[in-house]
PDB file of N, CA and C in Angstrom:
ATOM      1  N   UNK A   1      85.839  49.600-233.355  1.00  0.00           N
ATOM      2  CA  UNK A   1      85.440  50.768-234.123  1.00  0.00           C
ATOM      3  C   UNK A   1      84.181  51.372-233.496  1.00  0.00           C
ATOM      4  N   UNK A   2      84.189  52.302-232.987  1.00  0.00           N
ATOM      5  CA  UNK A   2      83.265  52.741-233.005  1.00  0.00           C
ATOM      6  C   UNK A   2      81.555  53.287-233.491  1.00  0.00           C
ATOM      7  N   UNK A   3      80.419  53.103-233.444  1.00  0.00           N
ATOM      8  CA  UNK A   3      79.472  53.380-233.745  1.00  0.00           C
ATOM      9  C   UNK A   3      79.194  54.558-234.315  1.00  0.00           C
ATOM     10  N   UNK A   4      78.175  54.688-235.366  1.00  0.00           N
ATOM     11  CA  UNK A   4      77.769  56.101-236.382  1.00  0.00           C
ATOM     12  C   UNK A   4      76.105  56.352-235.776  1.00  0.00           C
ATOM     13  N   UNK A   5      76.497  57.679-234.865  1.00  0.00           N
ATOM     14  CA  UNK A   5      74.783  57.520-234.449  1.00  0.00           C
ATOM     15  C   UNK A   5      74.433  58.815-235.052  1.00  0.00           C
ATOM     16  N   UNK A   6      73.257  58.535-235.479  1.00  0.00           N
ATOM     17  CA  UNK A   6      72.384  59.236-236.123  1.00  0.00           C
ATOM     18  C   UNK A   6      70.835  59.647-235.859  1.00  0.00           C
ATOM     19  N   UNK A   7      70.167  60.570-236.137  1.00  0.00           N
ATOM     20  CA  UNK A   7      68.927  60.707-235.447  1.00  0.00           C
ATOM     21  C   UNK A   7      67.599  59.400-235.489  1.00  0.00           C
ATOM     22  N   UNK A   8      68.024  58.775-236.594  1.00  0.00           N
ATOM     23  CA  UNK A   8      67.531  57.477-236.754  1.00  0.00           C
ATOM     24  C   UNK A   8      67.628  56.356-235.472  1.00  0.00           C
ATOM     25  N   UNK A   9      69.066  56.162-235.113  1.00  0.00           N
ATOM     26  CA  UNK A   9      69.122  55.372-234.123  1.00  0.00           C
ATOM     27  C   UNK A   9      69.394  55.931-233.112  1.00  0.00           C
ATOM     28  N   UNK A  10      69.534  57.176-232.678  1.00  0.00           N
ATOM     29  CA  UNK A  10      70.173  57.891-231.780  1.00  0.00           C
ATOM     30  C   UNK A  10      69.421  57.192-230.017  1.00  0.00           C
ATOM     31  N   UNK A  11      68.161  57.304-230.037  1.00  0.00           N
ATOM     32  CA  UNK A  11      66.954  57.293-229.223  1.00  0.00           C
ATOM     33  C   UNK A  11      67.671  55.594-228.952  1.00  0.00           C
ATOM     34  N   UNK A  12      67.105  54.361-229.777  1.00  0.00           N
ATOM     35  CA  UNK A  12      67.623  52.956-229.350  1.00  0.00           C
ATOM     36  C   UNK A  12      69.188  53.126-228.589  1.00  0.00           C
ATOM     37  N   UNK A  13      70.012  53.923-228.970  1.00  0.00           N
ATOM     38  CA  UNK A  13      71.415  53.381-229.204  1.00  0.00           C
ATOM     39  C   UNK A  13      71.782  54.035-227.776  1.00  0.00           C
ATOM     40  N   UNK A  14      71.684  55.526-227.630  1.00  0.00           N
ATOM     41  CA  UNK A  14      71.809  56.373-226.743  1.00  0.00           C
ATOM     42  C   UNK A  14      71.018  56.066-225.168  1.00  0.00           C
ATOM     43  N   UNK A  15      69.800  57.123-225.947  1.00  0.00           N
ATOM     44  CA  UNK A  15      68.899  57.646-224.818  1.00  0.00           C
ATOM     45  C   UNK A  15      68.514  56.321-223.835  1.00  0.00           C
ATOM     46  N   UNK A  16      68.355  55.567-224.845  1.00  0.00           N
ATOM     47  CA  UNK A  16      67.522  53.748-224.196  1.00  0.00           C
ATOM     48  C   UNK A  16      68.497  52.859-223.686  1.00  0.00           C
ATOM     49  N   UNK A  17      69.704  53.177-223.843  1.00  0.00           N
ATOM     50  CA  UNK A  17      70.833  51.918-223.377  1.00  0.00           C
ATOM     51  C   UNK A  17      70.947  52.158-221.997  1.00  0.00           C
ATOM     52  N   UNK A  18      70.642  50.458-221.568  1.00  0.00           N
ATOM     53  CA  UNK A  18      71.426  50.028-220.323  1.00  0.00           C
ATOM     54  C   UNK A  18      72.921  50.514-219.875  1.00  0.00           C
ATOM     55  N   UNK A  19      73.792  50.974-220.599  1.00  0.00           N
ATOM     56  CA  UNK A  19      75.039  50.641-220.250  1.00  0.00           C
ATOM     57  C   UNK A  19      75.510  52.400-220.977  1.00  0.00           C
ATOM     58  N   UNK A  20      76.482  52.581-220.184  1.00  0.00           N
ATOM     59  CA  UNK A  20      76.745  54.184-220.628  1.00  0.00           C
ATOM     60  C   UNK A  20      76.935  54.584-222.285  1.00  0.00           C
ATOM     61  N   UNK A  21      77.258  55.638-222.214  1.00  0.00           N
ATOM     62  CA  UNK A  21      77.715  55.614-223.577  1.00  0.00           C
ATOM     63  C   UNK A  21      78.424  57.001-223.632  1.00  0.00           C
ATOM     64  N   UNK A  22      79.161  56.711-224.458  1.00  0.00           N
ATOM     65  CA  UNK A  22      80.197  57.851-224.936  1.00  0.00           C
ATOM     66  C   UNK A  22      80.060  58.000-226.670  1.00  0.00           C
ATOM     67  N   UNK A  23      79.397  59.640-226.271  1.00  0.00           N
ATOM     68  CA  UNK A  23      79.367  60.021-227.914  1.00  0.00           C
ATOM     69  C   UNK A  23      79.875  61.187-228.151  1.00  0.00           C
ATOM     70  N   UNK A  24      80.805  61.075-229.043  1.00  0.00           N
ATOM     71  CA  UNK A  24      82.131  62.308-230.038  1.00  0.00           C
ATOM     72  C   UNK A  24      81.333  62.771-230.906  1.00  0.00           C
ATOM     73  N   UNK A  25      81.082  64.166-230.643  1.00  0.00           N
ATOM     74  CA  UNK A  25      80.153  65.255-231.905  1.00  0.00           C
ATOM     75  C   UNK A  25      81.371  65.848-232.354  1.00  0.00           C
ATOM     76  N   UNK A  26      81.730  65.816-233.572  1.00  0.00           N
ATOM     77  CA  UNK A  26      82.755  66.000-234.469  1.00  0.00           C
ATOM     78  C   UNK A  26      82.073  66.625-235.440  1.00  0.00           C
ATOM     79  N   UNK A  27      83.062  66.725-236.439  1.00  0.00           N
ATOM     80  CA  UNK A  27      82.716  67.290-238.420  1.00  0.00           C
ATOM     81  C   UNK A  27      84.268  67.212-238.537  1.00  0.00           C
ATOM     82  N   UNK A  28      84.213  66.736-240.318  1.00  0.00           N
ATOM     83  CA  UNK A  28      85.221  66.011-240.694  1.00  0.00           C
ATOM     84  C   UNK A  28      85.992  67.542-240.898  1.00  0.00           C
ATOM     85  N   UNK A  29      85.467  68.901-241.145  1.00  0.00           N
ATOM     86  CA  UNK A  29      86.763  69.999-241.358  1.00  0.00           C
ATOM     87  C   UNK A  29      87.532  70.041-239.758  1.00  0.00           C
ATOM     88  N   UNK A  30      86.899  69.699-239.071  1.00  0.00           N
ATOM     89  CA  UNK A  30      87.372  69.886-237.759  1.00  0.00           C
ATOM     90  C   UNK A  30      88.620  68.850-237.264  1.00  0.00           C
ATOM     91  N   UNK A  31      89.924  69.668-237.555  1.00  0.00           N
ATOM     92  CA  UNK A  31      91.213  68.996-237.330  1.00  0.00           C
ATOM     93  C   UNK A  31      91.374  68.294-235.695  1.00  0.00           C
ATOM     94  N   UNK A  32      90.824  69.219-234.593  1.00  0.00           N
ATOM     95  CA  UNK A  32      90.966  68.381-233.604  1.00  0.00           C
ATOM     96  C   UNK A  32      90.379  67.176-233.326  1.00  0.00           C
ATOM     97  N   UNK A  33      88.952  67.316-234.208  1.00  0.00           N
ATOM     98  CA  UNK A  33      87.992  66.557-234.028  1.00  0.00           C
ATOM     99  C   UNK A  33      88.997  64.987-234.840  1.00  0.00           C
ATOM    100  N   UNK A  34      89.939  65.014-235.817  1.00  0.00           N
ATOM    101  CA  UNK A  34      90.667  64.146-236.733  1.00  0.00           C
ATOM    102  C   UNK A  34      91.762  63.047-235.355  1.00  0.00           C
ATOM    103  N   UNK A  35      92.310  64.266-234.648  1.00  0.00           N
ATOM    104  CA  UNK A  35      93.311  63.686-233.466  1.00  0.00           C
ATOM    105  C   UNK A  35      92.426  62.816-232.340  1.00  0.00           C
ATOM    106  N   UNK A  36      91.519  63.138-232.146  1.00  0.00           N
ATOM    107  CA  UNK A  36      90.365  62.161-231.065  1.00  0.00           C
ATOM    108  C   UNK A  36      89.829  61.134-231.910  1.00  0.00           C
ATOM    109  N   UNK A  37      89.618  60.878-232.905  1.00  0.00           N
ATOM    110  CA  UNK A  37      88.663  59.804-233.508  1.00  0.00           C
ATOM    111  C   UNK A  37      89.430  58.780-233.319  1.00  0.00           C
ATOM    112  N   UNK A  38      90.921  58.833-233.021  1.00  0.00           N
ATOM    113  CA  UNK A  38      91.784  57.053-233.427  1.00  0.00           C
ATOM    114  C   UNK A  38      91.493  56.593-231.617  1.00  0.00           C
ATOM    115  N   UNK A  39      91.387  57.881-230.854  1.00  0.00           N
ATOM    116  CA  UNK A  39      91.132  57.100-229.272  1.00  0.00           C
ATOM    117  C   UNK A  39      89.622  57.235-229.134  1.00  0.00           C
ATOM    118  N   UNK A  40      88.914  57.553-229.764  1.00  0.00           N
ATOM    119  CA  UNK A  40      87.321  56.842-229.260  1.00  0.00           C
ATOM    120  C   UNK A  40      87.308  55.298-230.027  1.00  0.00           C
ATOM    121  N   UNK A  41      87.732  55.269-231.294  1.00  0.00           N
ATOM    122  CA  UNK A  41      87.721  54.377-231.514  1.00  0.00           C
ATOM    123  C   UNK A  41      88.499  53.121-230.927  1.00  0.00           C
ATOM    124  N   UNK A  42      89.272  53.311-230.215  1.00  0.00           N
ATOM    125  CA  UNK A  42      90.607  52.694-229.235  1.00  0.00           C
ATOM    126  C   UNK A  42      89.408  52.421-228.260  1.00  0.00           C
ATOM    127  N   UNK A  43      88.893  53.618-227.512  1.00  0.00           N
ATOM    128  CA  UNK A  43      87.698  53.022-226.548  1.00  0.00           C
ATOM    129  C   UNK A  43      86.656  52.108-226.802  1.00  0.00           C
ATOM    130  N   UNK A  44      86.311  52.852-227.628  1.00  0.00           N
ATOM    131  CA  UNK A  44      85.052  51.693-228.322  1.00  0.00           C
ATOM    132  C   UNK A  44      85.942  50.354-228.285  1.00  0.00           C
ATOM    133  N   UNK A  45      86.950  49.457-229.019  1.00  0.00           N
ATOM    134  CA  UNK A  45      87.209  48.227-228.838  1.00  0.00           C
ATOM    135  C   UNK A  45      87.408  47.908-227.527  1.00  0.00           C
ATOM    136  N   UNK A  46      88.075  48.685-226.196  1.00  0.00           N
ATOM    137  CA  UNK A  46      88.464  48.427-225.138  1.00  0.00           C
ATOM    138  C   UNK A  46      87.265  48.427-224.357  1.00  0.00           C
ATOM    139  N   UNK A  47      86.297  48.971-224.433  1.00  0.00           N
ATOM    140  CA  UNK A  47      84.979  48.537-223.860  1.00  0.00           C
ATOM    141  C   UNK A  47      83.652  48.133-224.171  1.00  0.00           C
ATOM    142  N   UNK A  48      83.925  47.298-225.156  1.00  0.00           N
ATOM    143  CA  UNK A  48      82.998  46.621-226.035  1.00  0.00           C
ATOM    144  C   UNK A  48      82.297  45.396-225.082  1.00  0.00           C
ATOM    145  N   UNK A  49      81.047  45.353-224.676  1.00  0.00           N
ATOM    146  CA  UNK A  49      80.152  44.621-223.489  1.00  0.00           C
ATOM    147  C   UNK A  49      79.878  45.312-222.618  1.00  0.00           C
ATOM    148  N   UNK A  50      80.444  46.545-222.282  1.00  0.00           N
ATOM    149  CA  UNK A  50      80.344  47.069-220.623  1.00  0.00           C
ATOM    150  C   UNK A  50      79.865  48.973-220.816  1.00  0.00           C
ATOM    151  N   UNK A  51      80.423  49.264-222.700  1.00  0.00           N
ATOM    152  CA  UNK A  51      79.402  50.658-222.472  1.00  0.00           C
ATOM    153  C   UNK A  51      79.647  50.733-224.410  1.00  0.00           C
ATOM    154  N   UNK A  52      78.808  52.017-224.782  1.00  0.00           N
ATOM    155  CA  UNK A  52      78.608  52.264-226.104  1.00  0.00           C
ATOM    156  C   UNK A  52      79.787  52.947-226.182  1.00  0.00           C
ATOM    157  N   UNK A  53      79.867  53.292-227.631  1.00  0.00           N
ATOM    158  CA  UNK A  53      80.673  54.084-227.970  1.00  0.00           C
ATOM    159  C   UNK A  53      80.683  54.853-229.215  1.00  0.00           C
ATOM    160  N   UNK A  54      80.184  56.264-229.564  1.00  0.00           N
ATOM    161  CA  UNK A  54      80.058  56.434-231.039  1.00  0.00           C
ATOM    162  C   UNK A  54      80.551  57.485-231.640  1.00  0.00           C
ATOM    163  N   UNK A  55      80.238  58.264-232.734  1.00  0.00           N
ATOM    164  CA  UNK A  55      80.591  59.480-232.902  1.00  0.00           C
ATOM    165  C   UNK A  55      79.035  59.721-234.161  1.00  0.00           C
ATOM    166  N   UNK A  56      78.962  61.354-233.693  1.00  0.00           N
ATOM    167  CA  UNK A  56      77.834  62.013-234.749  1.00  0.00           C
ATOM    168  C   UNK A  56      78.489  62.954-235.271  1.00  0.00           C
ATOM    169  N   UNK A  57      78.274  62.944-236.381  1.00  0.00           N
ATOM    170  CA  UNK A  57      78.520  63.743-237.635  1.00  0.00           C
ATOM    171  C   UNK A  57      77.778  65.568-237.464  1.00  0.00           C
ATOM    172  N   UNK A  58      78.636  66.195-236.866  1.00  0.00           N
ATOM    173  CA  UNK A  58      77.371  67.427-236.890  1.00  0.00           C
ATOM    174  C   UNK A  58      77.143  68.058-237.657  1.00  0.00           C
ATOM    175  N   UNK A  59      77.450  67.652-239.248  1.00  0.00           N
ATOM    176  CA  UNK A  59      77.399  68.334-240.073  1.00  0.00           C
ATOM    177  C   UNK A  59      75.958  68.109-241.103  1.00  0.00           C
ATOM    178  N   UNK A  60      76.359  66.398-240.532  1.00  0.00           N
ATOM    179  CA  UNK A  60      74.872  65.353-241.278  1.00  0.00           C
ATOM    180  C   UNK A  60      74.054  65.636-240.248  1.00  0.00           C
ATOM    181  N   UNK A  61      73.976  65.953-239.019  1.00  0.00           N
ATOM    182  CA  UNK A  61      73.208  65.748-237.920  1.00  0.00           C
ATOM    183  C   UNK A  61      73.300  66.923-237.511  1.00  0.00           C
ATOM    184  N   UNK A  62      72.762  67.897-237.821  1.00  0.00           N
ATOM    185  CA  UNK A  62      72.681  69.400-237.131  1.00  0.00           C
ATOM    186  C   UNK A  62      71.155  69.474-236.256  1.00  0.00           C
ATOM    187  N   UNK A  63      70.209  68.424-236.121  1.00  0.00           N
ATOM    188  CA  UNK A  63      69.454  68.520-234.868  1.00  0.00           C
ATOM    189  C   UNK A  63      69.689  67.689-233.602  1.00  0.00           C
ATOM    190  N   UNK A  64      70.761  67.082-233.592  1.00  0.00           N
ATOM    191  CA  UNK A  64      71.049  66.245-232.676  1.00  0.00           C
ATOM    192  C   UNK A  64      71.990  67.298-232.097  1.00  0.00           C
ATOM    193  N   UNK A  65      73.166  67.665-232.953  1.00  0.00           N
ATOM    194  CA  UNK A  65      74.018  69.186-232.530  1.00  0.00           C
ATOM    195  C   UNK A  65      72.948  69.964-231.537  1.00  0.00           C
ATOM    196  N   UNK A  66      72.522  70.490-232.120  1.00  0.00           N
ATOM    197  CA  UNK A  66      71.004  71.508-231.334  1.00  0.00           C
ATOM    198  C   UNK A  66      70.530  70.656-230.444  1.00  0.00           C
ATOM    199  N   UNK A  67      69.932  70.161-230.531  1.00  0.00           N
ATOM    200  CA  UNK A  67      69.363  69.243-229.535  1.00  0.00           C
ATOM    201  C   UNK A  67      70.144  69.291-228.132  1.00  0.00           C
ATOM    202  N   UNK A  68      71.279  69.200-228.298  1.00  0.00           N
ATOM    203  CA  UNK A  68      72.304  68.802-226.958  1.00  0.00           C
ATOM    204  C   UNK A  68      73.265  70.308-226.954  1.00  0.00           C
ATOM    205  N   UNK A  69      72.797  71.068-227.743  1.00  0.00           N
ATOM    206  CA  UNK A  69      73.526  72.374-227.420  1.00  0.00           C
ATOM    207  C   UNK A  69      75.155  72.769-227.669  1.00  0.00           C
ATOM    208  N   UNK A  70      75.822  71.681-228.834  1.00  0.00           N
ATOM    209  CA  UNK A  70      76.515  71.341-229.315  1.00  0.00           C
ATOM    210  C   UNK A  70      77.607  72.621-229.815  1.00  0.00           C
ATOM    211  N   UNK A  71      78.354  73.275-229.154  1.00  0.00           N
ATOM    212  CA  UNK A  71      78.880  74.867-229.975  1.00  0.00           C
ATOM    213  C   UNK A  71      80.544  74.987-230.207  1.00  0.00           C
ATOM    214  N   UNK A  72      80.881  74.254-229.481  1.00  0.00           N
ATOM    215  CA  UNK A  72      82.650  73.072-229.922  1.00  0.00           C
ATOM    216  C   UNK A  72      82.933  72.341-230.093  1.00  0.00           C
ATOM    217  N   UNK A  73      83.376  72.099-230.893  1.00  0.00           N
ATOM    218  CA  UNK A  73      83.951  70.711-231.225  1.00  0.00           C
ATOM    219  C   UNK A  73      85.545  70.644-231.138  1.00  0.00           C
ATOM    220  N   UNK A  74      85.780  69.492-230.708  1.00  0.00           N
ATOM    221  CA  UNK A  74      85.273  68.395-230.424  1.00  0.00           C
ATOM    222  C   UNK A  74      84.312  68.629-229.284  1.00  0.00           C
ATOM    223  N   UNK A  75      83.496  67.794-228.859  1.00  0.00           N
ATOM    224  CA  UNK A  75      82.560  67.411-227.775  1.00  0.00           C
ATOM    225  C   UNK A  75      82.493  66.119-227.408  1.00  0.00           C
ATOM    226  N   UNK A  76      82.876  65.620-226.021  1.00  0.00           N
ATOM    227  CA  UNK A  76      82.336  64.378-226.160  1.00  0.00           C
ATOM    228  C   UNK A  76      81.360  64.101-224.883  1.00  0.00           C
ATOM    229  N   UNK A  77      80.888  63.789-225.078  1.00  0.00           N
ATOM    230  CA  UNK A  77      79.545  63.264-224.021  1.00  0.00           C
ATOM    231  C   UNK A  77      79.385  62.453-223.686  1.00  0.00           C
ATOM    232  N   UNK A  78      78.956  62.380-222.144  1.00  0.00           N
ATOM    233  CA  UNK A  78      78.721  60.937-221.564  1.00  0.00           C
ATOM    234  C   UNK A  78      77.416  60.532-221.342  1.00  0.00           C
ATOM    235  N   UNK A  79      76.467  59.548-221.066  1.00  0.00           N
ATOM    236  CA  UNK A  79      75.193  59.472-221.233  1.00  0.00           C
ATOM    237  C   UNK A  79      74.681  58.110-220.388  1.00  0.00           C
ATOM    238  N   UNK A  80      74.180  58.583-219.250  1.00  0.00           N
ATOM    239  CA  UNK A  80      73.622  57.283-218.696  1.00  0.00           C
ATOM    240  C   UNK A  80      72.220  57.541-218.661  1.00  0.00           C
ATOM    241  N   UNK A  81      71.202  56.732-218.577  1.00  0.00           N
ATOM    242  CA  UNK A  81      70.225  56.629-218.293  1.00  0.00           C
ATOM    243  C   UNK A  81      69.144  57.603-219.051  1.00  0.00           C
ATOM    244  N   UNK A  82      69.575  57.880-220.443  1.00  0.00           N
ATOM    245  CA  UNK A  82      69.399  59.067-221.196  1.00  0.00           C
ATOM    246  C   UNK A  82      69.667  59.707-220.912  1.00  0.00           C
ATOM    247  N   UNK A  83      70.615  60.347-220.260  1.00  0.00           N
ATOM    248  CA  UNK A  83      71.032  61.931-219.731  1.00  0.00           C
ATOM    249  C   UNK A  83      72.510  62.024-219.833  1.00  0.00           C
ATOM    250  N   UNK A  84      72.884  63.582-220.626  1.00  0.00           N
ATOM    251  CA  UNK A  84      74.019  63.776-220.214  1.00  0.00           C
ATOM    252  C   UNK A  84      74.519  63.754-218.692  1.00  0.00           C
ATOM    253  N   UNK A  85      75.341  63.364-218.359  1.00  0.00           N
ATOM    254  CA  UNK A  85      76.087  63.189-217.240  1.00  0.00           C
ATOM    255  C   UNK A  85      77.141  63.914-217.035  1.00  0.00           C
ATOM    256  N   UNK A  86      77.920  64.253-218.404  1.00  0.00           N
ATOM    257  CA  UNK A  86      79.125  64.569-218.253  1.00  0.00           C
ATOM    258  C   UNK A  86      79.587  65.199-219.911  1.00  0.00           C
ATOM    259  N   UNK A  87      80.416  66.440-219.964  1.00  0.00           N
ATOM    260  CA  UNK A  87      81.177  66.706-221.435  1.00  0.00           C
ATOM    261  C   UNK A  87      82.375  67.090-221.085  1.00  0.00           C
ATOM    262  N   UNK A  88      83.366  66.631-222.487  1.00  0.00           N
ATOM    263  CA  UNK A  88      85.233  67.233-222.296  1.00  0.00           C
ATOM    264  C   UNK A  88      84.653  68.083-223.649  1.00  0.00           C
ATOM    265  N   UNK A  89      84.931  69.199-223.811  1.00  0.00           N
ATOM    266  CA  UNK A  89      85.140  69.641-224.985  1.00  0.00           C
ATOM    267  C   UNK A  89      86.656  70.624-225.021  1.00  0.00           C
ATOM    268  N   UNK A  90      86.992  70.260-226.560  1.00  0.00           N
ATOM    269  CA  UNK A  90      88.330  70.075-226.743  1.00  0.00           C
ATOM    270  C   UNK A  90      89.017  68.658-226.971  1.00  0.00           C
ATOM    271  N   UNK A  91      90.056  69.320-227.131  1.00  0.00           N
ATOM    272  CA  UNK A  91      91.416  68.019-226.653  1.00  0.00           C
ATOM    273  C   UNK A  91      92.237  67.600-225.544  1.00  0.00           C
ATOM    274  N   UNK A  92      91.587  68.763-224.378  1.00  0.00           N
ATOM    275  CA  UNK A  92      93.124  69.244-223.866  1.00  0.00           C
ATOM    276  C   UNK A  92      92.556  67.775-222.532  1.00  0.00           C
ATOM    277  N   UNK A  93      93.478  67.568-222.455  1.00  0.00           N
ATOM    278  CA  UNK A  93      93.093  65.980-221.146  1.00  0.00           C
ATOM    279  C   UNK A  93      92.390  64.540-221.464  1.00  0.00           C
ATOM    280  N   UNK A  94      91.993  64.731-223.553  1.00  0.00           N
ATOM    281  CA  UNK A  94      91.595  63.437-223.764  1.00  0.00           C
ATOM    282  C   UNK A  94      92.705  62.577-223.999  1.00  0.00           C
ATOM    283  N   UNK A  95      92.562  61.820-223.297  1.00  0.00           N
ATOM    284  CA  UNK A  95      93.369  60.380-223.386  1.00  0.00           C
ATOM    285  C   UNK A  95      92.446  59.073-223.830  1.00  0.00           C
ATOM    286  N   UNK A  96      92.980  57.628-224.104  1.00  0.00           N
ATOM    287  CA  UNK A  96      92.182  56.546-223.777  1.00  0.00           C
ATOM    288  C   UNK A  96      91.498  56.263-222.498  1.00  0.00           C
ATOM    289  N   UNK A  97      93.018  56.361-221.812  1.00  0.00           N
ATOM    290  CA  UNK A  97      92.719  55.927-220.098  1.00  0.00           C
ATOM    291  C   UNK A  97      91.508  56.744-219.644  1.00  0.00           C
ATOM    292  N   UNK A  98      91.505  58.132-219.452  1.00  0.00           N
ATOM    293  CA  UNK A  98      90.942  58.999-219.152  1.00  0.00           C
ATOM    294  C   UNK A  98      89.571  58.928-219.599  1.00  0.00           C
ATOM    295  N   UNK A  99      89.117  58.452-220.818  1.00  0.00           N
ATOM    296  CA  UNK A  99      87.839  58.204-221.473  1.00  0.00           C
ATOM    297  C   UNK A  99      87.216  56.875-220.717  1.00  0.00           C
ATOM    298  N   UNK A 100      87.786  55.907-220.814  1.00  0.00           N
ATOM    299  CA  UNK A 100      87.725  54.616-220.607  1.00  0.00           C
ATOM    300  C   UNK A 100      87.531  54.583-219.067  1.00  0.00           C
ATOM    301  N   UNK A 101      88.062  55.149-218.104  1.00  0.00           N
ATOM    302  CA  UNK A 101      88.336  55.311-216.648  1.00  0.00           C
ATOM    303  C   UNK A 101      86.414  56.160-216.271  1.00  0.00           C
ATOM    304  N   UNK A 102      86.326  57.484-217.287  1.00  0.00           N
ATOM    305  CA  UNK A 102      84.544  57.724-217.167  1.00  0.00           C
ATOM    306  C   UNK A 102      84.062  56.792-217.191  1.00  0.00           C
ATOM    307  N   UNK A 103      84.127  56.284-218.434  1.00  0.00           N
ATOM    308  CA  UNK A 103      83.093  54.828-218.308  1.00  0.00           C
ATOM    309  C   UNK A 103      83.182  53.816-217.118  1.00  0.00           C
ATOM    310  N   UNK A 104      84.034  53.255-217.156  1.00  0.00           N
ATOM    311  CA  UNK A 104      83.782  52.562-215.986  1.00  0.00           C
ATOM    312  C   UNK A 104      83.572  52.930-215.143  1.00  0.00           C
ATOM    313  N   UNK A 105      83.569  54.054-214.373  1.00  0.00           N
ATOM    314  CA  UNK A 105      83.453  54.671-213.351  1.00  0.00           C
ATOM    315  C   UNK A 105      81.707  54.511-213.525  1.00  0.00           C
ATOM    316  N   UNK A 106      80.901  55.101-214.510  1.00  0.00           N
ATOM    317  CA  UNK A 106      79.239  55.129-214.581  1.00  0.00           C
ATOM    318  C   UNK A 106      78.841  53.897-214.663  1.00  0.00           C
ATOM    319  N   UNK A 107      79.841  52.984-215.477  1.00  0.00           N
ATOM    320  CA  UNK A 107      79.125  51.537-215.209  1.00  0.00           C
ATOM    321  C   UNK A 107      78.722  50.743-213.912  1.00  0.00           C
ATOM    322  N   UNK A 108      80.028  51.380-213.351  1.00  0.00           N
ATOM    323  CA  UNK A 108      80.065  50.878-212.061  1.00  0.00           C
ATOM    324  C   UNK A 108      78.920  51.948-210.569  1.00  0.00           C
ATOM    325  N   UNK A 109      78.499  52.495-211.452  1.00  0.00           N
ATOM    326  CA  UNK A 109      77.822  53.813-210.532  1.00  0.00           C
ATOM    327  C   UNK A 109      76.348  53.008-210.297  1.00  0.00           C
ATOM    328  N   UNK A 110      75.748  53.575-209.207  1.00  0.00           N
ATOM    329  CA  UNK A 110      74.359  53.211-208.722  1.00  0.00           C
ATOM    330  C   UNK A 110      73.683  53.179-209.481  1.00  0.00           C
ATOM    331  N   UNK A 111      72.775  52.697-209.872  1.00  0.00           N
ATOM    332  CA  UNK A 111      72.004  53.098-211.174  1.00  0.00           C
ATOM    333  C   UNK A 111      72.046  52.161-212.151  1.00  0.00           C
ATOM    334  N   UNK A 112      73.689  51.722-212.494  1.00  0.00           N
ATOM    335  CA  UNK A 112      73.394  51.023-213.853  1.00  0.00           C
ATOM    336  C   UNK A 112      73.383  49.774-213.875  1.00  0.00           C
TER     337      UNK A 112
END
């Protein structure tokens, strides 16, 4: 299952982690945002030790939205070393594999 990040933990969970992370900026009216949540969460179990995995609420979290410049949803973001690295926004090309294949790819990248 995936992680609930929030501006509370965002900074520990995110910005500060060793190990990549993949975070889904969603809101629950948001129907596409409904079709991606069963494969982040699919990711999140499939790479549990080797990178994060979460989703933010942009509805509870409208400065973290702002913050990262957040204006479709779905969004998902990749994050090494505190920094975006990488966004899919939409649906169109999310898969597991395809999610799961980023990550490892940054885990495995210089740096981490």
């Amino acid at each position: 299952m995936a992680l609930q990040f929030n501006s509370d933990n965002f900074e520990a969970e995110v910005l500060q982690s060793d190990q990549p992370v993949l975070v889904d900026f969603w809101a629950e009216w948001c129907g596409p945002c409904k079709m991606i949540g069963p494969l982040v969460d699919a990711v999140a179990s499939d790479t549990e030790g080797t990178a994060k995995v979460g989703k933010v609420d942009v509805d509870t979290e409208q400065e973290l939205a702002r913050t990262y410049n957040i204006q479709s949803l779905p969004t998902i973001a990749f994050f090494k070393g505190g920094e975006i690295v990488e966004t899919m926004i939409g649906t169109q090309g999310v898969t597991v594999d395809v999610l799961k294949g980023k990550l490892d790819a940054l885990a495995q990248a210089p740096g981490s």
